[in-house]
PDB file of N, CA and C in Angstrom:
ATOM      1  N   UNK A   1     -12.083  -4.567 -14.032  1.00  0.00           N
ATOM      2  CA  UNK A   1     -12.900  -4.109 -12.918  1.00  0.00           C
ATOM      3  C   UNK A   1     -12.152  -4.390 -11.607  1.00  0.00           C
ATOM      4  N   UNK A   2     -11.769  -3.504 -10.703  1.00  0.00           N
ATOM      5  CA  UNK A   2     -11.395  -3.349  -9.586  1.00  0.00           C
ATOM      6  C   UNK A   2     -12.524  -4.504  -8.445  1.00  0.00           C
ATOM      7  N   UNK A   3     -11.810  -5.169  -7.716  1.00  0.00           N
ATOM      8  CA  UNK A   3     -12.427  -5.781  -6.402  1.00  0.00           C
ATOM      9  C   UNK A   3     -12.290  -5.003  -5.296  1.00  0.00           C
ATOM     10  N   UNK A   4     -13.222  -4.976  -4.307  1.00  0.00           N
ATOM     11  CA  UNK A   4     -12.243  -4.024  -3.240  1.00  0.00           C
ATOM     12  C   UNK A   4     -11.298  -4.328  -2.451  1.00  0.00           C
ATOM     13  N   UNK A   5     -10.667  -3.223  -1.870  1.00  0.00           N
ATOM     14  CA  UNK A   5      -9.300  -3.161  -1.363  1.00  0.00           C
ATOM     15  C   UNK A   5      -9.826  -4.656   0.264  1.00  0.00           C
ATOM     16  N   UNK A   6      -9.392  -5.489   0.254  1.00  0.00           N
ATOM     17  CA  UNK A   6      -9.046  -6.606   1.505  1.00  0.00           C
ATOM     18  C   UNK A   6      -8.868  -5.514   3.190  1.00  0.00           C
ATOM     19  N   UNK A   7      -9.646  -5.593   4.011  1.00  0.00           N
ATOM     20  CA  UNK A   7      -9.588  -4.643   4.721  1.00  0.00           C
ATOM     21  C   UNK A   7      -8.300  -4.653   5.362  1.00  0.00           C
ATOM     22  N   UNK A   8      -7.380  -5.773   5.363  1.00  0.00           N
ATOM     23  CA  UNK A   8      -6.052  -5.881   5.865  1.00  0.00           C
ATOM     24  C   UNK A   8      -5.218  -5.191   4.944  1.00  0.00           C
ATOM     25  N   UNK A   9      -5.225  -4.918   3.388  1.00  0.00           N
ATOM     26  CA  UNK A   9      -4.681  -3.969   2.868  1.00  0.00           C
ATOM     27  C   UNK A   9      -4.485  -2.319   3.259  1.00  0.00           C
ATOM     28  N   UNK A  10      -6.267  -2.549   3.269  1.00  0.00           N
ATOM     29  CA  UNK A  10      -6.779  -0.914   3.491  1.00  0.00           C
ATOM     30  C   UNK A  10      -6.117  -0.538   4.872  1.00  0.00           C
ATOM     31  N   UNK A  11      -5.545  -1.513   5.892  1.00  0.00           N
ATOM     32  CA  UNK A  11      -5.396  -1.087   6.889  1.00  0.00           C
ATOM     33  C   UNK A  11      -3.604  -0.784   7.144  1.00  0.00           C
ATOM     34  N   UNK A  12      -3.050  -1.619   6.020  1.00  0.00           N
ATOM     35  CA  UNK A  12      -1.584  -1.280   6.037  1.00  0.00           C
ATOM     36  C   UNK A  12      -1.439  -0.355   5.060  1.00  0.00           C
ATOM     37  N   UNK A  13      -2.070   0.424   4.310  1.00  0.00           N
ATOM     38  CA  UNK A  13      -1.942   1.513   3.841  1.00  0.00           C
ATOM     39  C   UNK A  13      -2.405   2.438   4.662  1.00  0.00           C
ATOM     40  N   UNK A  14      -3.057   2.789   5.605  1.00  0.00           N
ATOM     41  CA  UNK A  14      -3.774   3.989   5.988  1.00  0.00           C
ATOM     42  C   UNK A  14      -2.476   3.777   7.678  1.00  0.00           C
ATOM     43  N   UNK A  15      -2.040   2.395   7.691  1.00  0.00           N
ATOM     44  CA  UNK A  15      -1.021   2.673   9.298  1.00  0.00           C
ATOM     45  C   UNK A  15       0.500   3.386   8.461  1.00  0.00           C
ATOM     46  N   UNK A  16       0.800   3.212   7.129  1.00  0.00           N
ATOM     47  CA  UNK A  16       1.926   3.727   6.549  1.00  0.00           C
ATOM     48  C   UNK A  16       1.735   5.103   6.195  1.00  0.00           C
ATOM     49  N   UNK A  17       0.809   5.371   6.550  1.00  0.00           N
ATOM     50  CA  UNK A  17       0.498   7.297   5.831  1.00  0.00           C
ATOM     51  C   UNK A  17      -0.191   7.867   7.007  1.00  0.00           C
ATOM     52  N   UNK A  18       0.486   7.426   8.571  1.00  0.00           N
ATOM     53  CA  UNK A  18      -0.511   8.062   9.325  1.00  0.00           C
ATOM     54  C   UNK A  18      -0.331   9.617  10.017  1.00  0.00           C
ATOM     55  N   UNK A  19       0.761  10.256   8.932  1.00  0.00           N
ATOM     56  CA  UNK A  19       0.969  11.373   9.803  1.00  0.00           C
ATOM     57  C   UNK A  19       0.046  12.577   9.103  1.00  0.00           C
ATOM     58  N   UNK A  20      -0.140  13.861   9.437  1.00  0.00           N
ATOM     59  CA  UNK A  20      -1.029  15.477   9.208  1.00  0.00           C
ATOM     60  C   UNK A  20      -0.635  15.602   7.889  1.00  0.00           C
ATOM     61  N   UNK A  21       0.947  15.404   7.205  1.00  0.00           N
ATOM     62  CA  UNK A  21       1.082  15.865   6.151  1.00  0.00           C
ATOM     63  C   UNK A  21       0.177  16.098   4.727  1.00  0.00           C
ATOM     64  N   UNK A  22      -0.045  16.676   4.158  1.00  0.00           N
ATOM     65  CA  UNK A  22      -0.467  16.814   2.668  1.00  0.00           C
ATOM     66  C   UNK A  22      -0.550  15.910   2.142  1.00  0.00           C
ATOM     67  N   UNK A  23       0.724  14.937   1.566  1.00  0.00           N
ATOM     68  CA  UNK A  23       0.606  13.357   1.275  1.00  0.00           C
ATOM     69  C   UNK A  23      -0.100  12.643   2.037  1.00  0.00           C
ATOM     70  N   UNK A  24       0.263  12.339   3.322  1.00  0.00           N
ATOM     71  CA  UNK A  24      -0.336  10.971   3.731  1.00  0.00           C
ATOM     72  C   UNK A  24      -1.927  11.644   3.916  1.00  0.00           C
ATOM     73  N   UNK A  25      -2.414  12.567   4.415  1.00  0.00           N
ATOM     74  CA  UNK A  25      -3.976  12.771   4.102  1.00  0.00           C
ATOM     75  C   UNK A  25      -4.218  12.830   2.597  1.00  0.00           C
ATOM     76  N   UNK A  26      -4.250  12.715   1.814  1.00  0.00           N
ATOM     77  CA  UNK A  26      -4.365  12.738   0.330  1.00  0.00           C
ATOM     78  C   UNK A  26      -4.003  11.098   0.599  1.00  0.00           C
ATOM     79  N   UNK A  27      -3.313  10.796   0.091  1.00  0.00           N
ATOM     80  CA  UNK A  27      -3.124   9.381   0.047  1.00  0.00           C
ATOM     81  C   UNK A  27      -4.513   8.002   1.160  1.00  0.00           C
ATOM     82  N   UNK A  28      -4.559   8.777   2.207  1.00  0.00           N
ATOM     83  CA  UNK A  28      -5.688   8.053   3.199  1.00  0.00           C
ATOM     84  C   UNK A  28      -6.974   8.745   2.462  1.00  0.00           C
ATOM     85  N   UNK A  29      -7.037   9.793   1.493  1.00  0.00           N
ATOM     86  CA  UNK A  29      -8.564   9.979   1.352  1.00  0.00           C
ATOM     87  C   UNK A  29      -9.022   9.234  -0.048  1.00  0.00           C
ATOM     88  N   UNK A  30      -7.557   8.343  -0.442  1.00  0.00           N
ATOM     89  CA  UNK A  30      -8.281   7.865  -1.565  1.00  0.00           C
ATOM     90  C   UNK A  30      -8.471   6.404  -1.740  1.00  0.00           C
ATOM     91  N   UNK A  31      -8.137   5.567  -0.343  1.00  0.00           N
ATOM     92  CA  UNK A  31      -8.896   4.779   0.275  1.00  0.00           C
ATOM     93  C   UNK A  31     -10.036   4.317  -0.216  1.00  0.00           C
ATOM     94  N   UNK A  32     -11.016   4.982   0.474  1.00  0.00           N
ATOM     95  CA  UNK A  32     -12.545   4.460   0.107  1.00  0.00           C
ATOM     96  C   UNK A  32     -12.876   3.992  -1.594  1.00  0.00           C
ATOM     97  N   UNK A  33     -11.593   5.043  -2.169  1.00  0.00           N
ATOM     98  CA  UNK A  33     -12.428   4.760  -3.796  1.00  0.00           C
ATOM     99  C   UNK A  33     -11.334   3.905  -4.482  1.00  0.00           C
ATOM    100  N   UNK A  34     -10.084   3.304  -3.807  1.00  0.00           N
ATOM    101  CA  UNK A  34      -9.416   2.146  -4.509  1.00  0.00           C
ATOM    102  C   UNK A  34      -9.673   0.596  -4.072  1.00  0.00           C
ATOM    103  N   UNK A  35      -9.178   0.091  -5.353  1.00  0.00           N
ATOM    104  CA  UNK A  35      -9.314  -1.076  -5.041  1.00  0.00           C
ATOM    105  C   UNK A  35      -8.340  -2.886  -5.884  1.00  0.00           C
ATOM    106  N   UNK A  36      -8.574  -3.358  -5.951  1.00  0.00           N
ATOM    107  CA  UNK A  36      -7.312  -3.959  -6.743  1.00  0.00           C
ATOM    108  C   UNK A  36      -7.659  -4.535  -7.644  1.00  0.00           C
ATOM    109  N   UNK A  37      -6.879  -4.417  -8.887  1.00  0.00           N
ATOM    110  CA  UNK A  37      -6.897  -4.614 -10.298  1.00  0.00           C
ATOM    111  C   UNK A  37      -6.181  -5.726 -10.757  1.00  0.00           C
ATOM    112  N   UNK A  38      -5.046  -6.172  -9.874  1.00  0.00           N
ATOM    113  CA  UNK A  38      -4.220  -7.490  -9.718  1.00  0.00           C
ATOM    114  C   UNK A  38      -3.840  -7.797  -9.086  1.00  0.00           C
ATOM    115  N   UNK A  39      -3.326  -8.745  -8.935  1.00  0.00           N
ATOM    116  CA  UNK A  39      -2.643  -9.597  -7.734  1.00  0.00           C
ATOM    117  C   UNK A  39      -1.061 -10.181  -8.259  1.00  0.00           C
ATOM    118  N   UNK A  40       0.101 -10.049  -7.399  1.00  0.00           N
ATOM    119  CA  UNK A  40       1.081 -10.894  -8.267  1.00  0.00           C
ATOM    120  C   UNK A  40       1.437 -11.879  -8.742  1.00  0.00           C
ATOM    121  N   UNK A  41       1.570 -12.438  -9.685  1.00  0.00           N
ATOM    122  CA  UNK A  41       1.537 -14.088  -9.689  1.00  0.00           C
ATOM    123  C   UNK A  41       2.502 -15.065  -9.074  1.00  0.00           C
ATOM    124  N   UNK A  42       3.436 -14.158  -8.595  1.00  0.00           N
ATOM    125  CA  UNK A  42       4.371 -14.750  -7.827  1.00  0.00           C
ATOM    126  C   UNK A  42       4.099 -15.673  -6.500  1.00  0.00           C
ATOM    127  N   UNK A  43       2.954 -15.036  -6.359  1.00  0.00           N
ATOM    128  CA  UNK A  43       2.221 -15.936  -4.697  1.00  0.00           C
ATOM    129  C   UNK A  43       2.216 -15.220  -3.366  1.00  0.00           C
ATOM    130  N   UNK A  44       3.165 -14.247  -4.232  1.00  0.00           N
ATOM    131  CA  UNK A  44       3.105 -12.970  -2.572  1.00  0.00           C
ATOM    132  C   UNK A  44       1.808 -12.091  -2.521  1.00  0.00           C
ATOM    133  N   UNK A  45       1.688 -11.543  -1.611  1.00  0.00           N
ATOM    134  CA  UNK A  45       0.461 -10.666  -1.297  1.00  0.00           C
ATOM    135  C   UNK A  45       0.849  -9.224  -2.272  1.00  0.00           C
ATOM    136  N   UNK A  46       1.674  -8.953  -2.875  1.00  0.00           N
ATOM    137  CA  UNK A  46       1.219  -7.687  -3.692  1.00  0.00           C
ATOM    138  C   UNK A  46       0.210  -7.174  -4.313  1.00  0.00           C
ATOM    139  N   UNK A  47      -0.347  -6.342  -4.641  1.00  0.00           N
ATOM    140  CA  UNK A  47      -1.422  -6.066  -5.041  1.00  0.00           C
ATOM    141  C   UNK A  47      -1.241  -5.103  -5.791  1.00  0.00           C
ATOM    142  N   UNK A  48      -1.827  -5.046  -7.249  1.00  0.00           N
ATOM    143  CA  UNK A  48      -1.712  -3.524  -7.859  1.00  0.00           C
ATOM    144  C   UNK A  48      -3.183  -2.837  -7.473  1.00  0.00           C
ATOM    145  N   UNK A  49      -3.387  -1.335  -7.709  1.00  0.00           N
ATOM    146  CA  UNK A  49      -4.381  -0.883  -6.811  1.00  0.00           C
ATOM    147  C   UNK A  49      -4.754   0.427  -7.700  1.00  0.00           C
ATOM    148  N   UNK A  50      -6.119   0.531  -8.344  1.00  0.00           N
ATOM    149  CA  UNK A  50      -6.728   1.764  -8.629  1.00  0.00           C
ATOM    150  C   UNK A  50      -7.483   2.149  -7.968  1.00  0.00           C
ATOM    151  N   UNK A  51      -7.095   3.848  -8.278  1.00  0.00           N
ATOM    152  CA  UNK A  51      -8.094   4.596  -7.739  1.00  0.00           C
ATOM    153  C   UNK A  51      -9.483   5.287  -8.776  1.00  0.00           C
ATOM    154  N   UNK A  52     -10.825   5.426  -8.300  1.00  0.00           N
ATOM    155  CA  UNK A  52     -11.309   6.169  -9.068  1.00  0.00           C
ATOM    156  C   UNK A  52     -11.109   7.383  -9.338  1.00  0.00           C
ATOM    157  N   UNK A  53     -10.743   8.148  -9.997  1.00  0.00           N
ATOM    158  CA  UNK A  53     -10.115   9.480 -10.157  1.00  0.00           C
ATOM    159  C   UNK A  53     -10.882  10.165 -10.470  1.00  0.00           C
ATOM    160  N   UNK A  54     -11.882  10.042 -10.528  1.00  0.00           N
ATOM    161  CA  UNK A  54     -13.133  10.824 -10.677  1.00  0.00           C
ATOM    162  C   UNK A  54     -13.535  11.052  -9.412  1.00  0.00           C
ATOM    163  N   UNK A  55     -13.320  10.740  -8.294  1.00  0.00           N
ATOM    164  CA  UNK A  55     -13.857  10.737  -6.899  1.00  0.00           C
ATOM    165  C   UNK A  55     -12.939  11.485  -5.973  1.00  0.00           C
ATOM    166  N   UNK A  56     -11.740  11.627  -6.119  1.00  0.00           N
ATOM    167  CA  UNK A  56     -10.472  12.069  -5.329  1.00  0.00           C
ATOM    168  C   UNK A  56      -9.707  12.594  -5.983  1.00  0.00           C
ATOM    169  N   UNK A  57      -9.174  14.056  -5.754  1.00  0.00           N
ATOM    170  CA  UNK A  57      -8.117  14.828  -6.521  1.00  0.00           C
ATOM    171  C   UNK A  57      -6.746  13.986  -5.859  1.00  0.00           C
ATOM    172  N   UNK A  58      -5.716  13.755  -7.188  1.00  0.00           N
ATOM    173  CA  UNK A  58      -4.378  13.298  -6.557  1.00  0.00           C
ATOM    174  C   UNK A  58      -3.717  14.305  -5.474  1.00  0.00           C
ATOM    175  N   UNK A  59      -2.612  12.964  -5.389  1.00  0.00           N
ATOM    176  CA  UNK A  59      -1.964  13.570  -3.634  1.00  0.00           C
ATOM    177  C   UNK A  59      -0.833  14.633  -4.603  1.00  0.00           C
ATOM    178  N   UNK A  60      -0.522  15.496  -3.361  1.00  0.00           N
ATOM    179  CA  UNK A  60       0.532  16.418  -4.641  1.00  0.00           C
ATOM    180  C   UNK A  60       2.224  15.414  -4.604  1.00  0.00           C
ATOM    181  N   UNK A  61       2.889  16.243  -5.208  1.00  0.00           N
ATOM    182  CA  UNK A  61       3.588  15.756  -5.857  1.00  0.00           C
ATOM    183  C   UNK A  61       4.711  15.307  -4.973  1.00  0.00           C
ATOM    184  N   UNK A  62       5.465  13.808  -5.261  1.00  0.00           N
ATOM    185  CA  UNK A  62       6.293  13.483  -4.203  1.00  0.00           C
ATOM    186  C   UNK A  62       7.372  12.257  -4.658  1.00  0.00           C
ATOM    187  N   UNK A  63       8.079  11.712  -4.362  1.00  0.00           N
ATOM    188  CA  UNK A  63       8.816  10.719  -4.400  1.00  0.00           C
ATOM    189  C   UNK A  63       8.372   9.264  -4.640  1.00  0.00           C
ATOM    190  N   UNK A  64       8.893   8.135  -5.251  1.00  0.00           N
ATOM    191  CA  UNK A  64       8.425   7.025  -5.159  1.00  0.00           C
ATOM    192  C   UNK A  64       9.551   5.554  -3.935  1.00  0.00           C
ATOM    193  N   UNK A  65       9.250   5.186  -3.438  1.00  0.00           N
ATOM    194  CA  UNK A  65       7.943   5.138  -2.737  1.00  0.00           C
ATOM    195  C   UNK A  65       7.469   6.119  -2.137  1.00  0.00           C
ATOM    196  N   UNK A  66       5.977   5.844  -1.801  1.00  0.00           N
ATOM    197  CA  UNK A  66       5.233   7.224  -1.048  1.00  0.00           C
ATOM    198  C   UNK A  66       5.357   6.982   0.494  1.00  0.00           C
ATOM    199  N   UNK A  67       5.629   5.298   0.626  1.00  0.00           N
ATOM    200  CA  UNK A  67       6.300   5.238   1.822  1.00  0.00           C
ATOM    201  C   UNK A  67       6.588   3.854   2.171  1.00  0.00           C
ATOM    202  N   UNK A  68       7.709   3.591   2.877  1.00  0.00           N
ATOM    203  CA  UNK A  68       7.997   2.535   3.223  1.00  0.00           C
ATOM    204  C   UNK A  68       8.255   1.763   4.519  1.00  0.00           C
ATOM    205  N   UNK A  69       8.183   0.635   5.107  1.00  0.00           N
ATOM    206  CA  UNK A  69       8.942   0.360   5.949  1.00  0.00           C
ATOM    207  C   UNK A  69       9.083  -0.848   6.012  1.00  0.00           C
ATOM    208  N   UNK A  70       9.869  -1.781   7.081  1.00  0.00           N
ATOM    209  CA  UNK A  70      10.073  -2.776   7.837  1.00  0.00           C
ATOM    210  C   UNK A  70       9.073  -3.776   8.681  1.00  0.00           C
ATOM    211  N   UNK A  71       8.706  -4.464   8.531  1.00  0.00           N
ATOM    212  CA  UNK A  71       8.188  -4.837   9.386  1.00  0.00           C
ATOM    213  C   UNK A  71       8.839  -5.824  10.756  1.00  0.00           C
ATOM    214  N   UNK A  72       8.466  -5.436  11.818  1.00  0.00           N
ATOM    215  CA  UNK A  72       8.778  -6.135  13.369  1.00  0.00           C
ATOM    216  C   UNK A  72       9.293  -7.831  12.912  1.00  0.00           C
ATOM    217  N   UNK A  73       8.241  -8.614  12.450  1.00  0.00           N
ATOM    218  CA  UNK A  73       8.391 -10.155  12.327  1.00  0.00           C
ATOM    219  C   UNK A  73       7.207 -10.094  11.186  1.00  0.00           C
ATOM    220  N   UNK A  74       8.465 -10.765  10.321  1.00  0.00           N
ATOM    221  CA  UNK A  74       9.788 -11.631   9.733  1.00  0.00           C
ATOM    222  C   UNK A  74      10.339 -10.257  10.262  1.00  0.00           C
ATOM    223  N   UNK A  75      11.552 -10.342  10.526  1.00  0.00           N
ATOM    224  CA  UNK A  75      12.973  -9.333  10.434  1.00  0.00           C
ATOM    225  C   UNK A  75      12.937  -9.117   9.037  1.00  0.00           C
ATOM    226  N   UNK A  76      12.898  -9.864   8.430  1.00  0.00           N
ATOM    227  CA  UNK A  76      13.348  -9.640   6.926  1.00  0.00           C
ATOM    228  C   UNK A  76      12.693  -9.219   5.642  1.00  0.00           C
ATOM    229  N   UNK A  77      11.254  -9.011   6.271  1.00  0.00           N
ATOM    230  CA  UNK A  77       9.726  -8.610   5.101  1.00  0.00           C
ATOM    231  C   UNK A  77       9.612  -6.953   5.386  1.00  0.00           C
ATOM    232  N   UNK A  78       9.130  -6.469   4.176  1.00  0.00           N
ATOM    233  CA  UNK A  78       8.943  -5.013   4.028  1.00  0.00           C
ATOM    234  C   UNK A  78       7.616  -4.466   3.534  1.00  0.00           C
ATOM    235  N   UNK A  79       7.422  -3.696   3.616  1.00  0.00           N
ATOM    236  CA  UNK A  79       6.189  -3.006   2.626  1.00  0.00           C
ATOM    237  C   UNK A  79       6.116  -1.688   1.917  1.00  0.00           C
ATOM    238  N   UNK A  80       6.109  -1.561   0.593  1.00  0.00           N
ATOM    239  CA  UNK A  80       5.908  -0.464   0.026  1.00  0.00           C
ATOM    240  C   UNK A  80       5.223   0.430  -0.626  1.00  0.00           C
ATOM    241  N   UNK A  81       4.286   1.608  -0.794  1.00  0.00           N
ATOM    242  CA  UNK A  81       3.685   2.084  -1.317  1.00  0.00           C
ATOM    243  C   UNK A  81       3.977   2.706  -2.569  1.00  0.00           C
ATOM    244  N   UNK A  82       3.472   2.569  -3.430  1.00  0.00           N
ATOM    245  CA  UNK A  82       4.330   3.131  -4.811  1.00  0.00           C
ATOM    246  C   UNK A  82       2.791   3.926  -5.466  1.00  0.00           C
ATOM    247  N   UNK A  83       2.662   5.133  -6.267  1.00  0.00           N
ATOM    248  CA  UNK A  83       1.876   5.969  -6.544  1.00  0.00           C
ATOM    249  C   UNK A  83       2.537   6.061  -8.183  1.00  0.00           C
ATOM    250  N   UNK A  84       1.183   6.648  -8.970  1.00  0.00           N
ATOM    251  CA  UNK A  84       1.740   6.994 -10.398  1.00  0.00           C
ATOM    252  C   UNK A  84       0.095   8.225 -11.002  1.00  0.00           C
ATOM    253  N   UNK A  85       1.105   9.426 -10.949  1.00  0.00           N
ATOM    254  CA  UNK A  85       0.532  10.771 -10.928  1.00  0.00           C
ATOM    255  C   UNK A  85      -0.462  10.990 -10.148  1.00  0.00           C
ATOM    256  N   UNK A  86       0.050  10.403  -8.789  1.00  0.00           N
ATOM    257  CA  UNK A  86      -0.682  11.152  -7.212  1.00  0.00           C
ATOM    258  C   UNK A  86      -1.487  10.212  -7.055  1.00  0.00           C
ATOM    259  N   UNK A  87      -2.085   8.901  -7.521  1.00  0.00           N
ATOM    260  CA  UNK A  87      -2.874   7.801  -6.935  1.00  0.00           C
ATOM    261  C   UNK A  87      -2.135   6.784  -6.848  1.00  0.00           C
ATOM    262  N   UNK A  88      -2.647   6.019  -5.871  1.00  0.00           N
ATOM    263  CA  UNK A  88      -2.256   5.074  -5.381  1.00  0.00           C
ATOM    264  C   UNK A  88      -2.324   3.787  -6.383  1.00  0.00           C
ATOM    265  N   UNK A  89      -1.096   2.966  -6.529  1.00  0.00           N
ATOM    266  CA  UNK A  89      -1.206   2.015  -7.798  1.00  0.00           C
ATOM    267  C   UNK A  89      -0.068   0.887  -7.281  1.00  0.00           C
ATOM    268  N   UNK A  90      -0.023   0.425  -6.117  1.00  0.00           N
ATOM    269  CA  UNK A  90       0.989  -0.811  -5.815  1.00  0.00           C
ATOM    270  C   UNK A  90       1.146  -0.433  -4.171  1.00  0.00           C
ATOM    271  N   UNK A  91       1.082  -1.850  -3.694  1.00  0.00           N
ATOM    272  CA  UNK A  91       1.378  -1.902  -2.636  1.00  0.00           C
ATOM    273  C   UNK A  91       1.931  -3.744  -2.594  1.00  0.00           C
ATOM    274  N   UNK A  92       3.190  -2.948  -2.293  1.00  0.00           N
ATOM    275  CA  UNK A  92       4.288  -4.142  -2.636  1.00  0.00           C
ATOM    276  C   UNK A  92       4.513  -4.697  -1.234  1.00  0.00           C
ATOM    277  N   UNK A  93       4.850  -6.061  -0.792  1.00  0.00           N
ATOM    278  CA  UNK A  93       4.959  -6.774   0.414  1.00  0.00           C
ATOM    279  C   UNK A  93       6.415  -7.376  -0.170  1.00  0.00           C
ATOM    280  N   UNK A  94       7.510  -7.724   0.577  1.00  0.00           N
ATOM    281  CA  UNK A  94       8.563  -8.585   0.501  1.00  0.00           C
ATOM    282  C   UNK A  94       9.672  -8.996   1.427  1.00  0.00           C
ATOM    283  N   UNK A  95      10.267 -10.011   1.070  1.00  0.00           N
ATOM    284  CA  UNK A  95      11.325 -10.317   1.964  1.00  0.00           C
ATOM    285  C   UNK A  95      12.027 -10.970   1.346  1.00  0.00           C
ATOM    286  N   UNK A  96      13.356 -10.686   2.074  1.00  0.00           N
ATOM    287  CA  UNK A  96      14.815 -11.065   2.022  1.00  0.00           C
ATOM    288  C   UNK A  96      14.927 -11.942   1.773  1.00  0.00           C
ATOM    289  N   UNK A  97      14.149 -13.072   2.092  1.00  0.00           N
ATOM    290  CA  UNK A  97      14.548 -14.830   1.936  1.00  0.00           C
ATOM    291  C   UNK A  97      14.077 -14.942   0.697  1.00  0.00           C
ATOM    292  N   UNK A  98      13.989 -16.176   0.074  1.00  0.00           N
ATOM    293  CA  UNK A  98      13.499 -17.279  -0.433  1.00  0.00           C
ATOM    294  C   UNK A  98      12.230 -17.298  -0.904  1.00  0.00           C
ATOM    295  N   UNK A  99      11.378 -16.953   0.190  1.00  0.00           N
ATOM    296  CA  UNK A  99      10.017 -17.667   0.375  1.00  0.00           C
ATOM    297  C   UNK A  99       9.213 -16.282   0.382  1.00  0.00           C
ATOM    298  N   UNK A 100       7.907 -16.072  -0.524  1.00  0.00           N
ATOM    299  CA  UNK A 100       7.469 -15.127  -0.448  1.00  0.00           C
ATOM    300  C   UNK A 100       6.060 -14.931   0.475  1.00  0.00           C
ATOM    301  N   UNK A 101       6.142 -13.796   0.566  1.00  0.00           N
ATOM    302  CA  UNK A 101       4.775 -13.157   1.758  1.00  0.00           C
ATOM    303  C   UNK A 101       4.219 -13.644   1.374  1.00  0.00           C
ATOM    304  N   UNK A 102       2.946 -14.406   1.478  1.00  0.00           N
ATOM    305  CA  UNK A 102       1.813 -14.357   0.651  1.00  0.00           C
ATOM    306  C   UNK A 102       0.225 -13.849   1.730  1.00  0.00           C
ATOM    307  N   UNK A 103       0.945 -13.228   2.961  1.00  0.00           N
ATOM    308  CA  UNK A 103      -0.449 -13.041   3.540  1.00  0.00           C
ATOM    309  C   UNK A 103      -0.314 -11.590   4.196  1.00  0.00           C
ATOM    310  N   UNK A 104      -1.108 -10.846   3.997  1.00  0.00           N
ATOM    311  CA  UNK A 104      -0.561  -9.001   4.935  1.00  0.00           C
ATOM    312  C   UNK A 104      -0.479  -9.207   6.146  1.00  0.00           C
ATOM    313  N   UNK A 105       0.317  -8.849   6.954  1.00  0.00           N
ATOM    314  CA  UNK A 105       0.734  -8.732   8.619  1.00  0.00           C
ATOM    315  C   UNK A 105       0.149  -7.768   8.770  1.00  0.00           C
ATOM    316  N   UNK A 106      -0.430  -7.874  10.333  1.00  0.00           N
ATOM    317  CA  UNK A 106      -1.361  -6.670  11.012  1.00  0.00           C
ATOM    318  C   UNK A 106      -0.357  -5.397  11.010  1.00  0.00           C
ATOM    319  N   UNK A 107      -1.089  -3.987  11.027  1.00  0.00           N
ATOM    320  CA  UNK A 107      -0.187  -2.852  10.894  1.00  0.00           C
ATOM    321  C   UNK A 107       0.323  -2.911  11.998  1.00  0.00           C
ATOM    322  N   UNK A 108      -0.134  -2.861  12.775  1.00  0.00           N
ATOM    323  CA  UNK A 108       0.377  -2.526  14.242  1.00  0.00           C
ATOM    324  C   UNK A 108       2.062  -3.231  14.219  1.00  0.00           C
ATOM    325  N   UNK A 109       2.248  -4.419  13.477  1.00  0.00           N
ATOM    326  CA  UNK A 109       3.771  -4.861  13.742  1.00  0.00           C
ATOM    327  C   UNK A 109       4.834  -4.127  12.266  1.00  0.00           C
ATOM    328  N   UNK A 110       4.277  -3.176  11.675  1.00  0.00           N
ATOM    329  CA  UNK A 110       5.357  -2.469  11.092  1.00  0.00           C
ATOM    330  C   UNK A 110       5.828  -1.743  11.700  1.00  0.00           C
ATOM    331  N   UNK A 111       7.314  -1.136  11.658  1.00  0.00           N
ATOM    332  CA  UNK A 111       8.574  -0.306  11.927  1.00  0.00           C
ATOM    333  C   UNK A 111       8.387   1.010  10.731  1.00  0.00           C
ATOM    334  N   UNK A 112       8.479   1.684  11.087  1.00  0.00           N
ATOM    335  CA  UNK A 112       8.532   2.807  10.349  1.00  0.00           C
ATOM    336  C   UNK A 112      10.421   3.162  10.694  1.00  0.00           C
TER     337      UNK A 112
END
């Protein structure tokens, strides 16, 4: 059973897909109906993430990641969206060092 999506999740997924395209609206409309199924045990903030698919037609067809970037501070932490047959199913946090994320950074300080 899915918990729901942490609104700091929901919010670095919907600032990584914020442009008109086909994907990122498909990808932001299936939002409301995901939510997370695991967590990593590693201690970082990753999250694996279903969608109800009964509620939202998948995003069409595209590349993996569905999108990525950088974030401002750490210099060295990232975030990635990863999809599997058009829903949303991972949203990966990481960095370069040592020491892992273990908490989501506000969107506003990612780099696209």
């Amino acid at each position: 059973m899915a918990e729901p999506l942490p609104l700091e999740v929901a919010a670095t997924l919907n600032a990584l897909r914020t442009g008109s395209d086909p994907l990122s609206s498909a990808l932001r409309a299936q939002l409301p109906y995901a939510g997370v199924v695991r967590r990593c045990g590693c201690g970082c903030a990753t999250v694996d993430v279903a969608v109800d698919q009964t509620a939202v037609p998948p995003a069409p067809a595209h590349g993996n990641p569905a999108a990525d970037a950088w974030y401002a501070e750490p210099e060295d932490a990232g975030v990635m969206v990863f999809t599997k047959d058009g829903y949303l199913s991972l949203l990966e946090i990481y960095s370069a060092s040592s020491e892992p994320i273990s908490t989501w950074r506000e969107p506003p300080s990612v780099e696209r």
